[in-house]
C-alpha atoms as a PDB file:
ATOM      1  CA  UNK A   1       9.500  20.186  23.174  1.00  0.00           C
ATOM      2  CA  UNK A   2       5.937  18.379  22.077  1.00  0.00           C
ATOM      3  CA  UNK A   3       5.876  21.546  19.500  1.00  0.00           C
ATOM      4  CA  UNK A   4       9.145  19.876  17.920  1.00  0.00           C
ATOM      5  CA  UNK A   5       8.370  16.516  18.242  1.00  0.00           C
ATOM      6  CA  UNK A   6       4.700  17.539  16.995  1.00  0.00           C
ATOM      7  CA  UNK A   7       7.117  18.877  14.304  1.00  0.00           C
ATOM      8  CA  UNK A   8       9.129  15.844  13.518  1.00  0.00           C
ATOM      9  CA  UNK A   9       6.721  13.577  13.508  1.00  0.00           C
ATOM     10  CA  UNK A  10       4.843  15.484  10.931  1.00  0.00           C
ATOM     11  CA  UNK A  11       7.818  15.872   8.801  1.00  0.00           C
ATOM     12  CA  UNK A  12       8.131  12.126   8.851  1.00  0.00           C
ATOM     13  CA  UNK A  13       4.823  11.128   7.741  1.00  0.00           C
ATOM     14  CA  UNK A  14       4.890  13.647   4.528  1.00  0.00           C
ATOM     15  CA  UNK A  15       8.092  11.832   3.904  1.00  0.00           C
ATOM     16  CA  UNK A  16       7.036   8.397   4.259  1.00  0.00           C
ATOM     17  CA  UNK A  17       4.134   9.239   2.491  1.00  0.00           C
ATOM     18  CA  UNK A  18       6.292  10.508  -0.357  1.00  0.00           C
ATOM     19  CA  UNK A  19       8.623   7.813  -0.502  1.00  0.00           C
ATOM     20  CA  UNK A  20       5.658   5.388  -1.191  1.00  0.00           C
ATOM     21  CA  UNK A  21       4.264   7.024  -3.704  1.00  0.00           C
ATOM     22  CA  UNK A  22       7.067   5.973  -5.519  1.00  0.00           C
ATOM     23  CA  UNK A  23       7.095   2.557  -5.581  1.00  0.00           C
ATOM     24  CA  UNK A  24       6.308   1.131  -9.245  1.00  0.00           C
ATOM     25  CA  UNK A  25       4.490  -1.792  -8.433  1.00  0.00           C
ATOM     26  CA  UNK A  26       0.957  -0.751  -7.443  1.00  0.00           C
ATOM     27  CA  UNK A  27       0.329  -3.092  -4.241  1.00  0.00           C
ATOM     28  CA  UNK A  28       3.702  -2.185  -2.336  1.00  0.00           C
ATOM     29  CA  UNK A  29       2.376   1.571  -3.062  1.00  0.00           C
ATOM     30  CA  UNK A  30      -0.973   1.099  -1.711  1.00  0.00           C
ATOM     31  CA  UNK A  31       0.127  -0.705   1.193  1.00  0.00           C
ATOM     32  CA  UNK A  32       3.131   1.670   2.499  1.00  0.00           C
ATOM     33  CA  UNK A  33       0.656   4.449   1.915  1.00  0.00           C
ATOM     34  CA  UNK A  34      -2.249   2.802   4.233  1.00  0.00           C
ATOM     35  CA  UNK A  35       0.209   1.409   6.653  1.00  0.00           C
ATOM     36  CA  UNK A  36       1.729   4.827   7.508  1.00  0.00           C
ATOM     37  CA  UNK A  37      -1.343   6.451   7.182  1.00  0.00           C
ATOM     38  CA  UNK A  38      -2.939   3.939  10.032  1.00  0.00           C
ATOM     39  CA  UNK A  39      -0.323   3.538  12.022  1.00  0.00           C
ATOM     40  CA  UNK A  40       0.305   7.332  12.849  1.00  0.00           C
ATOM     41  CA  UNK A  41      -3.548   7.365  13.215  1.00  0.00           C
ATOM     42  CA  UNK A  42      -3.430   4.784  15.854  1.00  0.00           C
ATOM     43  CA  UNK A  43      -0.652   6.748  17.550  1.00  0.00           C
ATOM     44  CA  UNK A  44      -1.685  10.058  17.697  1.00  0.00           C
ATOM     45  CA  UNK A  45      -3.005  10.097  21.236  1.00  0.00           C
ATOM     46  CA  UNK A  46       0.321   8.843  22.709  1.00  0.00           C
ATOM     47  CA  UNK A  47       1.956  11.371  25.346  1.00  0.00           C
ATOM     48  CA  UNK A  48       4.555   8.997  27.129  1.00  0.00           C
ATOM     49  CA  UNK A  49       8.074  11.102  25.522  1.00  0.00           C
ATOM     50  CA  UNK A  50       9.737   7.526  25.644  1.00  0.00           C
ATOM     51  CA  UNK A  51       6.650   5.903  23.996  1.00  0.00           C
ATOM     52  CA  UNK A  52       6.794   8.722  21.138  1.00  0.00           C
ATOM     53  CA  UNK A  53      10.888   8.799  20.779  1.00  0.00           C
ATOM     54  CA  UNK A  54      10.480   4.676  20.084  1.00  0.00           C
ATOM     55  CA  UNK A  55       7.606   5.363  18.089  1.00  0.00           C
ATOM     56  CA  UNK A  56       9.594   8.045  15.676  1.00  0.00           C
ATOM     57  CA  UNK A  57      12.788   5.949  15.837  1.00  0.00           C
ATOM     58  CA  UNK A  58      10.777   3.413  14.293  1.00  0.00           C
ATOM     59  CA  UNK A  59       9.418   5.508  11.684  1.00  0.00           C
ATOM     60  CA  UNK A  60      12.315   6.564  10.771  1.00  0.00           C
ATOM     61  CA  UNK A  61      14.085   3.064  10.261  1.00  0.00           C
ATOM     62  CA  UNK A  62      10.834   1.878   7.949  1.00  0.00           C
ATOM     63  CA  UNK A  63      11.628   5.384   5.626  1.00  0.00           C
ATOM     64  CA  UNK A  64      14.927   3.575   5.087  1.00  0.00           C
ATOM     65  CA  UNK A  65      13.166   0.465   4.473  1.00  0.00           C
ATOM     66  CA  UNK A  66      10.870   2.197   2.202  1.00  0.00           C
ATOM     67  CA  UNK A  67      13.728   4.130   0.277  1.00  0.00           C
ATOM     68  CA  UNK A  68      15.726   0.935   0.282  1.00  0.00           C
ATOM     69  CA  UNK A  69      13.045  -0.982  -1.640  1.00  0.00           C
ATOM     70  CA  UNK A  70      11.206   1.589  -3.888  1.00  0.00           C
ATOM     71  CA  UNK A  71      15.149   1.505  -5.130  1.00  0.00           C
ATOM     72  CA  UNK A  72      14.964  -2.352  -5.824  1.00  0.00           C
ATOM     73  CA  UNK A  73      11.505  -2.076  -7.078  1.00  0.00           C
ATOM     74  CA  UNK A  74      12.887   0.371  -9.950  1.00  0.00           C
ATOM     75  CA  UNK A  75      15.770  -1.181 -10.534  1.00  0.00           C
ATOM     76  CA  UNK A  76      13.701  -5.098 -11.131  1.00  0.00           C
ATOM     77  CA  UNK A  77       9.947  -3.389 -11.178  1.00  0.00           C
ATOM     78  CA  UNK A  78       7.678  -3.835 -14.411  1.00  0.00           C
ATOM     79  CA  UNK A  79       6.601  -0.436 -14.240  1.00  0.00           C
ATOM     80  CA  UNK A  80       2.993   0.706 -13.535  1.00  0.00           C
ATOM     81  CA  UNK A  81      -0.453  -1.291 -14.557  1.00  0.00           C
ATOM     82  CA  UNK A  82      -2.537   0.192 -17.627  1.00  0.00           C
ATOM     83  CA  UNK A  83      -5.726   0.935 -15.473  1.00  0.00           C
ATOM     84  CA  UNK A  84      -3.552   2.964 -12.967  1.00  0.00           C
ATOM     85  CA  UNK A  85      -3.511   7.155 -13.076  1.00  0.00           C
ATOM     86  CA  UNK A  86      -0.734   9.130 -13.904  1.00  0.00           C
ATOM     87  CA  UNK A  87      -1.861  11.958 -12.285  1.00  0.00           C
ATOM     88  CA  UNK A  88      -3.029  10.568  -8.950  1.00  0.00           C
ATOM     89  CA  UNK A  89      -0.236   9.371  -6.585  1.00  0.00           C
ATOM     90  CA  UNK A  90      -2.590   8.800  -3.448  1.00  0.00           C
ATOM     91  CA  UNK A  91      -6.193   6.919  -3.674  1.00  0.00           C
ATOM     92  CA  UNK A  92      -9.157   9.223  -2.287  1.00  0.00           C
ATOM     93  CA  UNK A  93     -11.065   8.382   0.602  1.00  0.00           C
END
């Protein structure tokens, strides 16, 4: 079981990773990016199963969020700024 859930959870943050990346407007990117990247940082010494089931459940719902809005942002965004990279769709460091 903790080698599915190890599983799922790292499934999750590739995709919630992904899904900001796409956001248009520079600051929404950068700040889905660093929250899931902290967040599952902060939680990565959790063993309780109940504790790690809540903590995937909410995952999960802020992917929707995240999908729900980078739609929105494309849909009313301005598109990207001038001094931001093309090629680079995560900061370094």
């Amino acid at each position: 079981m903790a080698i599915a859930t190890r599983q799922q959870a790292l499934t999750l943050y590739r995709s919630l990773l992904r899904e900001a990346s796409k956001f248009t407007e520079y600051s929404y990117r950068m700040y889905a990016w660093r929250k899931t990247r902290d967040s599952f940082r902060t939680n990565k010494n959790v063993t309780d199963p109940q504790q790690i089931s809540y903590l995937l459940k909410d995952a999960e719902e802020n992917l929707s969020i995240i999908k729900r809005q980078v739609v929105v942002g494309q849909l009313f965004g301005e598109g990207r700024l001038v001094i931001e990279s093309r090629s680079s769709k995560f900061p370094t460091g």
